[in-house]
N, C-alpha and C. Protein backbone atom coordinates (compact mmCIF):
# COMPACT_ATOMS: atom_id res chain seq x y z
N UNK A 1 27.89 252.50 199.71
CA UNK A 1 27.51 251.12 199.46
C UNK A 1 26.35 251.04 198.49
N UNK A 2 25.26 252.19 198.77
CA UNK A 2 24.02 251.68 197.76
C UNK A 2 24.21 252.67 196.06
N UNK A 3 23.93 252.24 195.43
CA UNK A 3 23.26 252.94 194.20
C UNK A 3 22.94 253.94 194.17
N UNK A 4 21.95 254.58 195.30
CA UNK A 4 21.66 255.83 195.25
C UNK A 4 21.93 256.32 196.82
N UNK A 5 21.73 257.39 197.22
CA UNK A 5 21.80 257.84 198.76
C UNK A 5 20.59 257.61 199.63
N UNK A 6 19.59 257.02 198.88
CA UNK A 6 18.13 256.69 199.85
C UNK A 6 18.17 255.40 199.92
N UNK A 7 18.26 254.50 199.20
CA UNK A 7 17.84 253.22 198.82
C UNK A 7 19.11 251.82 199.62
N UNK A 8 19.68 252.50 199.63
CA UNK A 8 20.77 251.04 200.16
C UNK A 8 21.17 250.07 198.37
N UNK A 9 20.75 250.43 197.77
CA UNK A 9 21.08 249.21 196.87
C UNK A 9 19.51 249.03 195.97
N UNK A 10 18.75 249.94 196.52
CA UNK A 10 17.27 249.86 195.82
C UNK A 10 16.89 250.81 194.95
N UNK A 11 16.77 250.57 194.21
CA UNK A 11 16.30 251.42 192.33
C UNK A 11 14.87 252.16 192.76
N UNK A 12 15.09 253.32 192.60
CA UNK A 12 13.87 254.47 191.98
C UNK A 12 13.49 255.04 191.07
N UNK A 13 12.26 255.20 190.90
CA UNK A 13 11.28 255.37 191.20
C UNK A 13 10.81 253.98 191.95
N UNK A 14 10.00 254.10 192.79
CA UNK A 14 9.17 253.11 193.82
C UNK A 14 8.18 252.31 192.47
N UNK A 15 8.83 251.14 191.88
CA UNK A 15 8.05 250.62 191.16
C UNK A 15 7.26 249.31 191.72
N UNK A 16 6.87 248.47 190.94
CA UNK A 16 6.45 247.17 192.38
C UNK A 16 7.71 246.13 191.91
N UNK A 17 8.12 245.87 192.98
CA UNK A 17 9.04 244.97 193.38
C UNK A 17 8.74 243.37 193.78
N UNK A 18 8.97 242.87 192.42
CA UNK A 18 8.71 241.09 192.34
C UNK A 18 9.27 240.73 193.58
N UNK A 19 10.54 240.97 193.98
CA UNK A 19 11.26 240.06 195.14
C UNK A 19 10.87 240.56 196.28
N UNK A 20 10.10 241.64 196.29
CA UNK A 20 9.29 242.11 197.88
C UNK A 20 7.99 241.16 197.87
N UNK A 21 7.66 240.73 197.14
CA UNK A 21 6.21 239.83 197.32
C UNK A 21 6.62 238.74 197.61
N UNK A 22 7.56 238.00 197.10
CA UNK A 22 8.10 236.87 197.35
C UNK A 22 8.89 236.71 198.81
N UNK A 23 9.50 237.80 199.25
CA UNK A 23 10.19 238.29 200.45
C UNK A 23 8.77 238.08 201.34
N UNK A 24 8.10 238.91 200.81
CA UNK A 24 6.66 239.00 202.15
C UNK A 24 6.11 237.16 202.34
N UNK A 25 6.27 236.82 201.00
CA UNK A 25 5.57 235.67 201.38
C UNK A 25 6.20 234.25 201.88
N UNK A 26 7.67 234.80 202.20
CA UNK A 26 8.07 233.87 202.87
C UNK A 26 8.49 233.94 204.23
N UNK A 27 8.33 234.89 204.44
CA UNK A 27 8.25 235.50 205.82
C UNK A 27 7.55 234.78 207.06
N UNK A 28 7.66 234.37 208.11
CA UNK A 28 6.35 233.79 209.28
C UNK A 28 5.75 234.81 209.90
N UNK A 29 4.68 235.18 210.24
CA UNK A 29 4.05 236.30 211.09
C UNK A 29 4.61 236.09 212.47
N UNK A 30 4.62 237.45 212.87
CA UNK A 30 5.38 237.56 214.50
C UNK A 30 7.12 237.24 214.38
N UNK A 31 7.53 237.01 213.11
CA UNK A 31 8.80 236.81 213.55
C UNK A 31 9.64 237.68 213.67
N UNK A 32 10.93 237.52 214.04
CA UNK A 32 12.13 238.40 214.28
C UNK A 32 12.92 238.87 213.13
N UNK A 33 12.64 240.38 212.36
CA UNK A 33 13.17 240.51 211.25
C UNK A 33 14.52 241.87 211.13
N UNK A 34 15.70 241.49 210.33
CA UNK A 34 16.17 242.18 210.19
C UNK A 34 16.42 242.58 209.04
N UNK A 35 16.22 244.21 208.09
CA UNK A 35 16.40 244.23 206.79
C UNK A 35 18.11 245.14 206.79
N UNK A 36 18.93 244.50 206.16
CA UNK A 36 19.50 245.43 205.97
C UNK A 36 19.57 245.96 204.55
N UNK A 37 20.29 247.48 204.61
CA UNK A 37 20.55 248.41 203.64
C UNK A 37 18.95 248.62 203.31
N UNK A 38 17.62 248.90 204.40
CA UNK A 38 16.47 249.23 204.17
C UNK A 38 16.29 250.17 203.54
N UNK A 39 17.00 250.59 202.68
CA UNK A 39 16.63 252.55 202.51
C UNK A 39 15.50 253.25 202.69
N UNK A 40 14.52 253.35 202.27
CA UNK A 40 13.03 254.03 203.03
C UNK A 40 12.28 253.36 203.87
N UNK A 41 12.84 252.37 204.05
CA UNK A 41 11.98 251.41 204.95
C UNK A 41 10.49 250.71 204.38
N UNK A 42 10.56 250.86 203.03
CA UNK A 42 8.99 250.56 202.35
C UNK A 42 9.17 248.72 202.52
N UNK A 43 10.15 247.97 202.23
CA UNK A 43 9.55 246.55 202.73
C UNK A 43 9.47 246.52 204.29
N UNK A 44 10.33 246.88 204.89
CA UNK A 44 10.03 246.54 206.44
C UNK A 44 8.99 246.96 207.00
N UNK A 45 8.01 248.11 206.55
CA UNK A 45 6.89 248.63 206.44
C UNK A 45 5.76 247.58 206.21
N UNK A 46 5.86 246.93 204.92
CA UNK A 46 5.17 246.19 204.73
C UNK A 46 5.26 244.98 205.30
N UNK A 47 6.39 244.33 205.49
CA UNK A 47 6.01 243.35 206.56
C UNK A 47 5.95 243.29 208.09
N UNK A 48 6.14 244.27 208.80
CA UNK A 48 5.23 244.94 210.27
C UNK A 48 3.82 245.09 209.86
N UNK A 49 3.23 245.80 208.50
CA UNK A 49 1.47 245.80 208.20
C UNK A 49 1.19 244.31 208.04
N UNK A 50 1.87 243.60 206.88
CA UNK A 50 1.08 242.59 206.61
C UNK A 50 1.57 241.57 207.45
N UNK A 51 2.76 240.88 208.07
CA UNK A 51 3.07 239.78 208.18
C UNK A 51 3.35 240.39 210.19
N UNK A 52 3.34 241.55 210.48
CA UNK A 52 3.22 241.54 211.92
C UNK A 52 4.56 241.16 213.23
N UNK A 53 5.43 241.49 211.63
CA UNK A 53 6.72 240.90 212.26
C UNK A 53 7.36 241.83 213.60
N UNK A 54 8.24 241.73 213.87
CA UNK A 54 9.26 242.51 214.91
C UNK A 54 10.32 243.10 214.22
N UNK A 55 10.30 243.98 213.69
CA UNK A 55 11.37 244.42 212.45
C UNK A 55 12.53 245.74 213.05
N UNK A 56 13.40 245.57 212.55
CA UNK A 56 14.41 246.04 212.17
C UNK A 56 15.01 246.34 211.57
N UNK A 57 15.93 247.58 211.02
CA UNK A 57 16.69 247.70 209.83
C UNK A 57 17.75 248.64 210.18
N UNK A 58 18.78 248.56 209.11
CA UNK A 58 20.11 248.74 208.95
C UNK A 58 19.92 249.27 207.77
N UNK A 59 20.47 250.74 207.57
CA UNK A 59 20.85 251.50 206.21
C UNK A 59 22.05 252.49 206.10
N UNK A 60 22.62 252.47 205.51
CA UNK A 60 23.78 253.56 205.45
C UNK A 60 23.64 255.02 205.30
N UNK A 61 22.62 255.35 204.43
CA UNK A 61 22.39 256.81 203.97
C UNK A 61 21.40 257.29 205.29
N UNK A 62 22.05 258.63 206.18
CA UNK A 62 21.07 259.38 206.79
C UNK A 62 19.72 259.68 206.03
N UNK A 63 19.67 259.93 204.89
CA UNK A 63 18.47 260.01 204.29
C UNK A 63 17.32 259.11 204.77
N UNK A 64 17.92 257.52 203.90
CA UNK A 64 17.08 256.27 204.11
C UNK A 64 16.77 256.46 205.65
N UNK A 65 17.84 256.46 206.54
CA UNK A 65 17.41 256.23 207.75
C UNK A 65 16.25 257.40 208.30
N UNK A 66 15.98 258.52 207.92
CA UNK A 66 15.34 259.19 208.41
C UNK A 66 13.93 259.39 207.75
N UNK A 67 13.75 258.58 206.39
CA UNK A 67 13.00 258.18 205.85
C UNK A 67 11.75 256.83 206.76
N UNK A 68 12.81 256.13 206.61
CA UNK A 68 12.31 254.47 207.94
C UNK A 68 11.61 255.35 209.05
N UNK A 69 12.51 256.03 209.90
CA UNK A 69 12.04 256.60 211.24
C UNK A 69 10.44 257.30 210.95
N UNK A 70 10.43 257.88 209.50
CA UNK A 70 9.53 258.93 209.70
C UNK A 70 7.80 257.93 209.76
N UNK A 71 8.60 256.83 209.24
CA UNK A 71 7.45 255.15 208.84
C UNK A 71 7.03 255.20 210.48
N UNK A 72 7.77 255.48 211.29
CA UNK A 72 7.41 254.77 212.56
C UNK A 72 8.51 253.09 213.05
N UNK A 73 9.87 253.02 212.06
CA UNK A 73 10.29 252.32 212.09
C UNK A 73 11.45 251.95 212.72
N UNK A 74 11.91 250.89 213.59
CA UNK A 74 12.89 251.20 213.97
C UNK A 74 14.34 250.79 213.43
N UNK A 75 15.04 251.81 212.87
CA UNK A 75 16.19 251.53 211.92
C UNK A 75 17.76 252.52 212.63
N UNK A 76 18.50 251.91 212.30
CA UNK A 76 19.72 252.71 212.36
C UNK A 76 21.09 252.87 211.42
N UNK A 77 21.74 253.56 211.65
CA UNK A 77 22.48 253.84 210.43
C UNK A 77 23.56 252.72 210.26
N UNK A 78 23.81 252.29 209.42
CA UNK A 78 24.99 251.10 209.80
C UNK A 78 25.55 250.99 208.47
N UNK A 79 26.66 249.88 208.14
CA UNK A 79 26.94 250.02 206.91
C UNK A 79 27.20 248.03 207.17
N UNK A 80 26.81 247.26 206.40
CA UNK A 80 26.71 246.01 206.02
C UNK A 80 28.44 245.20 206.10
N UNK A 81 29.21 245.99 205.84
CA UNK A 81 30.38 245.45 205.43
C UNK A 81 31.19 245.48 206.80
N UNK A 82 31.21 246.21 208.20
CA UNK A 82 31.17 246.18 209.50
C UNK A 82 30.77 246.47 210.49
N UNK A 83 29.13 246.66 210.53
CA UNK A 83 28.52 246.43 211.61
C UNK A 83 27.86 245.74 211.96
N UNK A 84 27.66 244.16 210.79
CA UNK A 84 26.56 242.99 211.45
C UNK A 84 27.25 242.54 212.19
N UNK A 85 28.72 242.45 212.45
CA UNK A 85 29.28 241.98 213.81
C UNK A 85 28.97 241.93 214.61
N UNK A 86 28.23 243.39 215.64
CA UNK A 86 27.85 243.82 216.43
C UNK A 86 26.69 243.45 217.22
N UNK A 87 25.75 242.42 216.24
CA UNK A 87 24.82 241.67 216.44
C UNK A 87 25.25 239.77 217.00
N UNK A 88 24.39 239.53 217.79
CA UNK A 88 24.43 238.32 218.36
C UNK A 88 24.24 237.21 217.47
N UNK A 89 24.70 235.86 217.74
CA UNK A 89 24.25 235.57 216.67
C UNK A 89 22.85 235.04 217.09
N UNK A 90 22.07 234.38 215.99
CA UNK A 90 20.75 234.14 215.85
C UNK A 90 19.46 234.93 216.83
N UNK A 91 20.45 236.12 216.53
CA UNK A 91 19.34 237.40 217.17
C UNK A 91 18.50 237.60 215.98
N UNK A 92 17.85 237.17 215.39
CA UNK A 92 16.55 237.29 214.11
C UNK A 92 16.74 235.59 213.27
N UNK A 93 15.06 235.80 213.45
CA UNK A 93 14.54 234.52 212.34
C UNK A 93 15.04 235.17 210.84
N UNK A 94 15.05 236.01 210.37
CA UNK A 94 15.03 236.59 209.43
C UNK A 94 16.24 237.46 208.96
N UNK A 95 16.95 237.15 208.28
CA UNK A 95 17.92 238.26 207.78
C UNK A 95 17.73 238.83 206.04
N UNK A 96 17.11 240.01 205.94
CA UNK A 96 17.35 240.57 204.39
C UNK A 96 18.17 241.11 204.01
N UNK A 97 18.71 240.88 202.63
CA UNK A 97 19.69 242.14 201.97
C UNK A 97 19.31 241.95 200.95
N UNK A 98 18.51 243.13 200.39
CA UNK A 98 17.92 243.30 198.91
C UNK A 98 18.28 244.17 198.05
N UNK A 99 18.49 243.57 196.97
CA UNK A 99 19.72 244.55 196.21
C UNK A 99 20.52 245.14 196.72
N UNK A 100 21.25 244.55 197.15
CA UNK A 100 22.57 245.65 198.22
C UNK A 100 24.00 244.67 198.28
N UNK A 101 24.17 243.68 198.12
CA UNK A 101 25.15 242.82 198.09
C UNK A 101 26.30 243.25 197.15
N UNK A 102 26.21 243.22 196.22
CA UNK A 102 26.66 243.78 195.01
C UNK A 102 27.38 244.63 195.19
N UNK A 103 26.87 245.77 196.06
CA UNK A 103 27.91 247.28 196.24
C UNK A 103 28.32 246.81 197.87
N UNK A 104 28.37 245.90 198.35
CA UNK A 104 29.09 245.48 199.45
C UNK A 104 30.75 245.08 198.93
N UNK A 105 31.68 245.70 200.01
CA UNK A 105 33.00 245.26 199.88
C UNK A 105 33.43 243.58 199.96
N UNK A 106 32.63 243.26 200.94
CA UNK A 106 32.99 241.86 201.01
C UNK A 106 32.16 241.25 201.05
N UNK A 107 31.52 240.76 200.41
CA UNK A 107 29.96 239.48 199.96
C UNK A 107 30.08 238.30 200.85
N UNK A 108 31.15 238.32 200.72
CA UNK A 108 31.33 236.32 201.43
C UNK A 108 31.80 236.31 202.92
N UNK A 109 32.26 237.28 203.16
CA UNK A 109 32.00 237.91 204.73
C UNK A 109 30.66 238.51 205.30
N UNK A 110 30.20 239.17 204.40
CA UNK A 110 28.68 240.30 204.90
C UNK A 110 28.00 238.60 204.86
N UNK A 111 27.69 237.84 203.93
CA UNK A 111 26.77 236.75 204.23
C UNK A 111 27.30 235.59 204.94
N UNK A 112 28.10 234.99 205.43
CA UNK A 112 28.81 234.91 206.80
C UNK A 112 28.18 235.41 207.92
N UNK A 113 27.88 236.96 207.89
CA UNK A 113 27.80 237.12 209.16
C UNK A 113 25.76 237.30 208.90
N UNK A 114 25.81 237.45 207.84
CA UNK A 114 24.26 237.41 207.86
C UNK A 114 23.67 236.01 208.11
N UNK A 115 24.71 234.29 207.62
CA UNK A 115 24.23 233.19 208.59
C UNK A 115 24.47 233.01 209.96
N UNK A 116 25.07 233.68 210.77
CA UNK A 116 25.66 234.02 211.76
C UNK A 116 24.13 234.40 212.52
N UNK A 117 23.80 235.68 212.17
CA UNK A 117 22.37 236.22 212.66
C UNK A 117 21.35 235.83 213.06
N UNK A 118 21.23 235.38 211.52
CA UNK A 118 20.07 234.67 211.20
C UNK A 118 19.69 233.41 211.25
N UNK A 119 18.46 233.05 211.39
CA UNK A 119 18.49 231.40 210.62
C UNK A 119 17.59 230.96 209.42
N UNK A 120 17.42 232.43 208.74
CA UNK A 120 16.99 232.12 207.49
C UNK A 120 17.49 233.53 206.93
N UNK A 121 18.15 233.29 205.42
CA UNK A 121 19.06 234.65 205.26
C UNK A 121 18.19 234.92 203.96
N UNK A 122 17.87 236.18 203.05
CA UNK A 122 16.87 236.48 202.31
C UNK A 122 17.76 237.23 201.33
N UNK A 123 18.00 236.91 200.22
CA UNK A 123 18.97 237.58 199.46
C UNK A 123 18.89 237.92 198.31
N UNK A 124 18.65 239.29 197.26
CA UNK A 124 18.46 239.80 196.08
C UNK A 124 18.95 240.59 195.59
N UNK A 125 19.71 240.11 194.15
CA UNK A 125 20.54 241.16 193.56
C UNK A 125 20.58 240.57 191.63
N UNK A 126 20.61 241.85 191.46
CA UNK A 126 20.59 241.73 189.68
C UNK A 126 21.89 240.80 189.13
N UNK A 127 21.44 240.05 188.04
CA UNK A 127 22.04 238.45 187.38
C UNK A 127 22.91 239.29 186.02
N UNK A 128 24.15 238.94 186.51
CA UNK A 128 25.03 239.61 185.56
C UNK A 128 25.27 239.14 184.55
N UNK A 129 24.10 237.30 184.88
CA UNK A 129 24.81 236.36 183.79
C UNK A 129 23.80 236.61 182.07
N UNK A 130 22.74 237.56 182.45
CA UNK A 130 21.31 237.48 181.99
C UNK A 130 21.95 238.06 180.54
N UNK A 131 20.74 237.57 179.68
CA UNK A 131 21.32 236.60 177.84
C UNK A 131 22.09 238.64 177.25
N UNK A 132 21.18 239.91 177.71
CA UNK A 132 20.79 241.20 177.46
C UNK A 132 22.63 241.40 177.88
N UNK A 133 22.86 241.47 178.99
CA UNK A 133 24.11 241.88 179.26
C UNK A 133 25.33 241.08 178.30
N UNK A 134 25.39 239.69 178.97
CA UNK A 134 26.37 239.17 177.80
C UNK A 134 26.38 239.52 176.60
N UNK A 135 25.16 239.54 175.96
CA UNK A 135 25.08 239.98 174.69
C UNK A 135 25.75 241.30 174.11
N UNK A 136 25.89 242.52 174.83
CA UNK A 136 26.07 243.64 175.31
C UNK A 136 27.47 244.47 175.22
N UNK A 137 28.40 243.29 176.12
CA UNK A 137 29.37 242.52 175.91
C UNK A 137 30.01 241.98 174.77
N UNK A 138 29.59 240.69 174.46
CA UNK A 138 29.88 240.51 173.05
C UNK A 138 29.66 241.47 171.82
N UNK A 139 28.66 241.66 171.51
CA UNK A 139 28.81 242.34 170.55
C UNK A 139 28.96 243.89 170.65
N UNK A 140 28.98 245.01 171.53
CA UNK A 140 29.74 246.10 171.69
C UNK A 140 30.85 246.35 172.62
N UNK A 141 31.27 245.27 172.69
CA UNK A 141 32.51 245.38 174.10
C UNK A 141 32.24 246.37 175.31
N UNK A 142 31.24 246.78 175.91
CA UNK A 142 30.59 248.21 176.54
C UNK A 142 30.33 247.11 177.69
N UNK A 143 30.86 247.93 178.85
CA UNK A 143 29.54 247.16 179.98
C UNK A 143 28.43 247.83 179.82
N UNK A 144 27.86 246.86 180.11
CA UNK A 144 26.10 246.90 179.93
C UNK A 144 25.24 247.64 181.16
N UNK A 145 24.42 248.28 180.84
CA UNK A 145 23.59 249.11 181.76
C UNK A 145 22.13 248.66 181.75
N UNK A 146 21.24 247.90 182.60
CA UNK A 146 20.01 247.68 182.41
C UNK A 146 19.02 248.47 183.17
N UNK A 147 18.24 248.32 183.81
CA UNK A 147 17.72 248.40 184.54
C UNK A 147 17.78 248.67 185.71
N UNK A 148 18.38 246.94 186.42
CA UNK A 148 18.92 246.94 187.51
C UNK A 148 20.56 247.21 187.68
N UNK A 149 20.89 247.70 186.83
CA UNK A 149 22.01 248.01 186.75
C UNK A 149 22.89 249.07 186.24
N UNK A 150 21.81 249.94 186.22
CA UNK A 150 22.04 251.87 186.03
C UNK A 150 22.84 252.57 185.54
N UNK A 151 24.29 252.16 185.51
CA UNK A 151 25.04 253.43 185.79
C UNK A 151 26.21 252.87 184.80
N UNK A 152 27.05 253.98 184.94
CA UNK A 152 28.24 253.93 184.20
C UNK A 152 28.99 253.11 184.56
N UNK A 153 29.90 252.66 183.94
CA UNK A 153 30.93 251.25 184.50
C UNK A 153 31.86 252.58 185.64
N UNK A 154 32.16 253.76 185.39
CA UNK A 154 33.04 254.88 186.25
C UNK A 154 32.22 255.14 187.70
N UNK A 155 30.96 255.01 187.32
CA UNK A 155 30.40 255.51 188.35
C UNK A 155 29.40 254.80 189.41
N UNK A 156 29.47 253.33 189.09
CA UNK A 156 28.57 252.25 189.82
C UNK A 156 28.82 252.07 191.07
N UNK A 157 28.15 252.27 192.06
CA UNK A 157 28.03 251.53 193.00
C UNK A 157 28.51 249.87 193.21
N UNK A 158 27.83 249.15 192.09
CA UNK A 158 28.09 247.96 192.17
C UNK A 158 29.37 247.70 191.82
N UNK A 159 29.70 247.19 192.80
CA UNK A 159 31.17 246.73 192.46
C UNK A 159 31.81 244.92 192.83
N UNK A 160 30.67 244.62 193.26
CA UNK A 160 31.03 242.91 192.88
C UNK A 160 29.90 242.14 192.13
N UNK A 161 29.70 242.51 190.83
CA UNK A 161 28.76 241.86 190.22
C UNK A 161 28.66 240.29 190.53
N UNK A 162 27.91 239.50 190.20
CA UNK A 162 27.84 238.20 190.33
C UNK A 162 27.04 237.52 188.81
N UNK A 163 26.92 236.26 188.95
CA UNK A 163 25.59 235.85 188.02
C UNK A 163 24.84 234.66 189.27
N UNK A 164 23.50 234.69 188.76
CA UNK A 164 23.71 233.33 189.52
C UNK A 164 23.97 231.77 189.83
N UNK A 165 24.60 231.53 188.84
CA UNK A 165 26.07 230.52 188.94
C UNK A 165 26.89 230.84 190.18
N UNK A 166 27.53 231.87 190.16
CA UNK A 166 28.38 232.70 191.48
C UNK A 166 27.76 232.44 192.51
N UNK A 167 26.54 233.09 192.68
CA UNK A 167 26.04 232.96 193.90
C UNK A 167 25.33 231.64 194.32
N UNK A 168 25.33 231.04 193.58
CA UNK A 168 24.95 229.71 194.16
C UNK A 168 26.21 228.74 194.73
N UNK A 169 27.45 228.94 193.83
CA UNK A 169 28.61 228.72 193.98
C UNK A 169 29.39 229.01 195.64
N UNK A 170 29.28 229.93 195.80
CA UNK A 170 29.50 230.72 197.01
C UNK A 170 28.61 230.39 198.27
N UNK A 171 27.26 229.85 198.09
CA UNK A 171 26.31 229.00 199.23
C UNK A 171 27.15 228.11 199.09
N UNK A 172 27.31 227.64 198.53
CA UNK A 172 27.73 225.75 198.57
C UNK A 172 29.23 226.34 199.77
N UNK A 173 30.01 226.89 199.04
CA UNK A 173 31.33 226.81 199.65
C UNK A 173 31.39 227.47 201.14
N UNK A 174 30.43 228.24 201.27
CA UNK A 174 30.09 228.91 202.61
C UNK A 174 29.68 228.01 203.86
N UNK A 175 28.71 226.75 203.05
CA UNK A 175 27.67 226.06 203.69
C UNK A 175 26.37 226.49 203.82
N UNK A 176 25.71 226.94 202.94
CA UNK A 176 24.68 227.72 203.15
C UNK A 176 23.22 226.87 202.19
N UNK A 177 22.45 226.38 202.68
CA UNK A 177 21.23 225.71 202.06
C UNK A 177 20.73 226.33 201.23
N UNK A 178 20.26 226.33 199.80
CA UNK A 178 19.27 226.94 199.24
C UNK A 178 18.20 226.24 199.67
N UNK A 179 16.91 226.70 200.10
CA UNK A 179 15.82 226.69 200.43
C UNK A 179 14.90 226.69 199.26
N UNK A 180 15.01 227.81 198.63
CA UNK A 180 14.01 228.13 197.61
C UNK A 180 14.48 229.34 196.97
N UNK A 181 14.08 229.51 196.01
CA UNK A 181 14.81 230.89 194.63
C UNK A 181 13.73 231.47 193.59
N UNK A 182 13.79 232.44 193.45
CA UNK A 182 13.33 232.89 192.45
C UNK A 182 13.85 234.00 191.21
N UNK A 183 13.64 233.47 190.32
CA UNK A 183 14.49 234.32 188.83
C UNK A 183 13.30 235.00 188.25
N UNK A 184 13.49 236.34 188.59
CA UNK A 184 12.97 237.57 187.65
C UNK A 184 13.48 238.03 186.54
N UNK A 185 12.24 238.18 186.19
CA UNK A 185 12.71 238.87 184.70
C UNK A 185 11.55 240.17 184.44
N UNK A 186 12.05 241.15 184.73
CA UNK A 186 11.11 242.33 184.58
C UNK A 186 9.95 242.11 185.50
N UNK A 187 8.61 242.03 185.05
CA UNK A 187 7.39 241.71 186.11
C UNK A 187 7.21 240.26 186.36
N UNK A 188 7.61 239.35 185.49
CA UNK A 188 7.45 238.04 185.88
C UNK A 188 8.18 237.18 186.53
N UNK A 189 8.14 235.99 187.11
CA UNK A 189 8.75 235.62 188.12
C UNK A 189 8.76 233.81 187.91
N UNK A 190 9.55 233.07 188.04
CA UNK A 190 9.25 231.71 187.96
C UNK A 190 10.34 231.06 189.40
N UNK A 191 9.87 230.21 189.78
CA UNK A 191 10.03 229.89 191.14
C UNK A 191 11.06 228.73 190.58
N UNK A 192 12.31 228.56 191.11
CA UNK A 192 13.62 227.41 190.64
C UNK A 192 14.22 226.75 191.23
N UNK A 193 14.05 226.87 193.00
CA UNK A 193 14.61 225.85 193.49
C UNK A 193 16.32 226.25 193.74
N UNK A 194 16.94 225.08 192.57
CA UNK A 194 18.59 225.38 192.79
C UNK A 194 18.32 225.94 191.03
N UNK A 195 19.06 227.11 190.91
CA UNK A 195 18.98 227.38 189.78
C UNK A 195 19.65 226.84 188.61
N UNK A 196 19.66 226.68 187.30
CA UNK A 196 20.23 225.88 186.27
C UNK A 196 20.80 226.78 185.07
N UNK A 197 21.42 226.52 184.23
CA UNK A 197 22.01 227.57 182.89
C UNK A 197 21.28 228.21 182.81
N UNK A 198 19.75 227.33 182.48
CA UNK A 198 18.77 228.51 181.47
C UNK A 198 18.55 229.79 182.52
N UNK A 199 17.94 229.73 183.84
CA UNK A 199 17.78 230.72 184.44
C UNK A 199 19.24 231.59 184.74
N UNK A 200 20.19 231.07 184.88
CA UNK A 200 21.81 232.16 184.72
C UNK A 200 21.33 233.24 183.60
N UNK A 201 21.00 232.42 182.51
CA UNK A 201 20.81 232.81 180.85
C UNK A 201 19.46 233.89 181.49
N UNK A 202 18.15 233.40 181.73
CA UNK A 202 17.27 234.55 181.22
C UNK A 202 16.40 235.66 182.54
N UNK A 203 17.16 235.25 183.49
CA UNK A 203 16.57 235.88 184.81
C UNK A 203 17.65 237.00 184.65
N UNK A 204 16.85 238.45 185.19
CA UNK A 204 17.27 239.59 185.25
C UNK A 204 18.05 240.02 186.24
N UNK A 205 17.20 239.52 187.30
CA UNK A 205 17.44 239.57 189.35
C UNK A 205 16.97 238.31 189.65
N UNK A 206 17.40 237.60 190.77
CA UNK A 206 17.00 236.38 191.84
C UNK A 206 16.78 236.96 193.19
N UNK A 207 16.10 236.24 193.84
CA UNK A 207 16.01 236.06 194.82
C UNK A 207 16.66 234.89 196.17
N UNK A 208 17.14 234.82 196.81
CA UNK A 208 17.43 233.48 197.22
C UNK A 208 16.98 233.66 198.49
N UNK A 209 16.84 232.24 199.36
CA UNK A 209 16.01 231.97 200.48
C UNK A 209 16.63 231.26 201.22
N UNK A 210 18.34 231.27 202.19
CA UNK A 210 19.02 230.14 202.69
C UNK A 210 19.02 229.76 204.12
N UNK A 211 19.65 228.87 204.52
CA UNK A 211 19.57 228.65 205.48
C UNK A 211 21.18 228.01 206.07
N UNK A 212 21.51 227.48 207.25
CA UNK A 212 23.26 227.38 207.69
C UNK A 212 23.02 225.89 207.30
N UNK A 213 23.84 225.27 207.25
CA UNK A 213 23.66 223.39 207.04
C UNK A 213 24.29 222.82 208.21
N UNK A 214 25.01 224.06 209.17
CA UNK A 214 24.90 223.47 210.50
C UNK A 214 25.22 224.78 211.58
């Protein structure tokens, strides 16, 4: 499912991560958190230090998972695409999946069951719609490799790209509230609400922040 065998869906080297600050800061202290596809456990880490939560996580790679454990964390091995079943529903205030959607088999099922869980769902993955890729596209017919998006078209992990048009598309039809969003672009960050063309166009990765509408 992830990109690499540690990460769940999370890019290395350990650089600083715009949508983990934004993740931390929307977080409530003391609440009930679940991350899935945690791979080292470095956000759920940080929000047990800073925000004091009750955390949990879900990762696929024995690695990641034995990584989390070594945090002091409590995580288990699972894989996103059939084991949030297994969970109750609105057993966590909190549901994450950060960068990990993407290399999920079924998106519109895994977040389904992540409103199911949760009652606030936390969601981040690289914007396929962003000006660098299309461009990429157009003028060398090549899929495009960025950043957040690594690898060979043979050898990706990701295998349901989106933009975020799509994924906003897919709340609506799900029933799922946008709350609040944010469109990255490398280190900077601008806060959007419901997102619009221009941010499809120049955000790298989003963030999204939802909730069930009933």
């Amino acid at each position: 499912m992830s990109p690499n065998s540690l990460t769940g869906g999370r890019p290395l080297p350990h650089a600083p991560r715009t949508d983990f600050d934004f993740i931390a800061e929307k977080i409530a202290p003391g609440s009930r958190v679940l991350d899935v596809g945690c791979g080292d456990g470095e956000l759920l880490a940080r929000l047990v230090k800073e925000r004091g939560v009750d955390g949990r996580g879900m990762e696929l790679s024995q690695e990641g998972v034995n990584a989390s454990v070594t945090r002091g964390l409590s995580v288990i091995q699972g894989d996103a695409d059939t084991d949030l079943r297994d969970y109750p529903k609105d057993a966590f205030d909190y549901v994450i999946l950060s960068q990990t959607i993407q290399a999920t088999h079924n998106p519109s099922i895994v977040l389904q069951e992540l409103a199911r869980i949760g009652q606030h769902i936390i969601v981040s993955f690289p914007n396929f719609g962003h000006w660098r890729v299309r461009l990429k596209l157009l003028l060398q017919g090549r899929m495009p490799e960025t950043p957040s998006l690594g690898f060979q078209w043979y050898d990706t992990p990701n295998i349901h790209l989106c933009t975020l048009r799509d994924f906003t598309e897919l709340c609506d039809t799900l029933g799922l509230h946008i709350d609040d969003a944010l469109a990255v672009n490398g280190t900077r960050a601008k806060r959007i609400g419901k997102p619009g063309p221009l941010d499809n166009l120049t955000a790298s990765e989003a963030v999204f922040m939802m909730s069930r509408t009933s």
